[in-house]
Protein backbone atom coordinates (compact mmCIF):
# COMPACT_ATOMS: atom_id res chain seq x y z
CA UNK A 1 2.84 -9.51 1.15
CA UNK A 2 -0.76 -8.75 1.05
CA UNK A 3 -2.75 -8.94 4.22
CA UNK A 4 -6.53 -7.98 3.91
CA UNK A 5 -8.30 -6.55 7.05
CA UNK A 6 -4.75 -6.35 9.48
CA UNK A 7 -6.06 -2.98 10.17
CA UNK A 8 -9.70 -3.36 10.34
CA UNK A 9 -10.34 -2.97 13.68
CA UNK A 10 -8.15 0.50 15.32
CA UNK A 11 -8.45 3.81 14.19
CA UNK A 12 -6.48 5.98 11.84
CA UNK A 13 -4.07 7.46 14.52
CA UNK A 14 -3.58 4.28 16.13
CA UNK A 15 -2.59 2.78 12.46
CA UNK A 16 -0.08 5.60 11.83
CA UNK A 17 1.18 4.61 14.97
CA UNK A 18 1.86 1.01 14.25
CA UNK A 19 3.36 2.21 10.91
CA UNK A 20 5.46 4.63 12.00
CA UNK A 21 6.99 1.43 14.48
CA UNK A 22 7.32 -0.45 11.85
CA UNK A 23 10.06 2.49 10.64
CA UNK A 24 7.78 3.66 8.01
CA UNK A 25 6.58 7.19 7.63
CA UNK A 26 3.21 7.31 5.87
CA UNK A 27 1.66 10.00 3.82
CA UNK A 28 -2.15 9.85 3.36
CA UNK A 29 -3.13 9.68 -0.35
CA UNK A 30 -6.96 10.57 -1.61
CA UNK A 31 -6.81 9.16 -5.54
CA UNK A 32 -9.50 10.06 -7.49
CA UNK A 33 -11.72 6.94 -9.24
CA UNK A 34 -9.68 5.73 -12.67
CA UNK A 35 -6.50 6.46 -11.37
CA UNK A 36 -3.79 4.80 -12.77
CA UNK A 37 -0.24 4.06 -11.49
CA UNK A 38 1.53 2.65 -14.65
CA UNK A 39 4.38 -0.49 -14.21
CA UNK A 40 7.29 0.53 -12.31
CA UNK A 41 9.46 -0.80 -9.77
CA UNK A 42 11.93 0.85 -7.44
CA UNK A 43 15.05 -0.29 -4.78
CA UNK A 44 12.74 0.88 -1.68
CA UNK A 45 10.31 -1.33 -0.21
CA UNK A 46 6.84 -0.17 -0.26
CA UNK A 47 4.19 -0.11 2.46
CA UNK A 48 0.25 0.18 1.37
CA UNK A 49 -2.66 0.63 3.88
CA UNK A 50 -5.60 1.38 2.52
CA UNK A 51 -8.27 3.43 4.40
CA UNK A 52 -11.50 4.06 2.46
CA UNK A 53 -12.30 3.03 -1.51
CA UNK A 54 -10.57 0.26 -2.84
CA UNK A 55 -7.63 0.08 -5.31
CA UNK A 56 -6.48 -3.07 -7.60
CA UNK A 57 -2.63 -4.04 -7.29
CA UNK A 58 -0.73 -5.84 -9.03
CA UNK A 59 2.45 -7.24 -8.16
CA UNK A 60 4.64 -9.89 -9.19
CA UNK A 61 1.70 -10.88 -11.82
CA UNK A 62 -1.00 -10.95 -9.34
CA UNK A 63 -4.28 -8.99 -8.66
CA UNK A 64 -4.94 -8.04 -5.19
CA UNK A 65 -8.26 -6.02 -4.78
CA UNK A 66 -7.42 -3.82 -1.84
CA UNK A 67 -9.57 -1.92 0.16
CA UNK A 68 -10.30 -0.79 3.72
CA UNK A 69 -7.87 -2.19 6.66
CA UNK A 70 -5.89 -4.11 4.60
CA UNK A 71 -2.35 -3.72 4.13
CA UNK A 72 -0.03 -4.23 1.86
CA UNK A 73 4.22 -4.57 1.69
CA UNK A 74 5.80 -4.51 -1.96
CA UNK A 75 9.16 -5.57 -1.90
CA UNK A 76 11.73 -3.44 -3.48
CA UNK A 77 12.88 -4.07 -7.12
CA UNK A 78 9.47 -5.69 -7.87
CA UNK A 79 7.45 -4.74 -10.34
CA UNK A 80 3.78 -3.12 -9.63
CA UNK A 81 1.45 -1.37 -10.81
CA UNK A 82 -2.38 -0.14 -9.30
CA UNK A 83 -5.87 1.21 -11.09
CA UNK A 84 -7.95 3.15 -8.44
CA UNK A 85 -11.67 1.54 -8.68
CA UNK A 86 -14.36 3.44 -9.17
CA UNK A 87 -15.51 4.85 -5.37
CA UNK A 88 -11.39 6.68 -5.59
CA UNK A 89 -9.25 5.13 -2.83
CA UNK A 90 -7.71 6.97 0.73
CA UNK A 91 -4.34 5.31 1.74
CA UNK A 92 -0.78 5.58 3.14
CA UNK A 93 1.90 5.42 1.70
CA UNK A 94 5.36 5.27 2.86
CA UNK A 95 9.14 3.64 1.02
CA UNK A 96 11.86 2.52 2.75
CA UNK A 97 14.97 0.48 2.24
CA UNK A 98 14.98 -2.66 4.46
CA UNK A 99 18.23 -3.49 6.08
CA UNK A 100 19.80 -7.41 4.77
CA UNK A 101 17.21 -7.55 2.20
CA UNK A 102 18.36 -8.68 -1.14
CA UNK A 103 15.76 -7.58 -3.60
């Protein structure tokens, strides 16, 4: 589920916040520009908030060009994979497994 600018308008420590309700626990990321994150999938669902720089994902055969505020949720078992553009990209990151989900 790809939301673009849901965290646009509150500050860093008031995003980890939200995150951290949401039962996440985010590490912050700095990739450099060209970055690639190859293909992969995994069982844990994945949570993406981007901060500064942009990134483009790809998931479930689509592009998403990500970049400040918006926020991103990968659901376990898919496939994904990400190329950093070319200013580098800040995010969070954080996997979990969500309870009575299927994937």
């Amino acid at each position: 589920m790809y939301e673009p600018n849901f965290y646009k308008e509150i500050n860093e420590a008031q995003v980890v916040e939200d995150i951290k309700k949401s039962g996440f626990n985010p590490y912050k990321f700095n990739d450099p520009p060209g970055k690639i994150y190859p293909e992969h999938s995994h069982p844990e669902t994945k949570l993406l908030v981007f901060l500064a720089g942009s990134m483009e994902v790809r998931v479930g055969g689509k592009k998403y060009q990500c970049g400040a505020g918006d926020k991103m949720i990968i659901p376990g078992n898919t496939l994904h994979a990400a190329v950093v553009n070319k200013e580098g990209c800040t995010f969070f990151w954080s996997e979990k497994i969500l309870r009575g989900s299927t994937s």
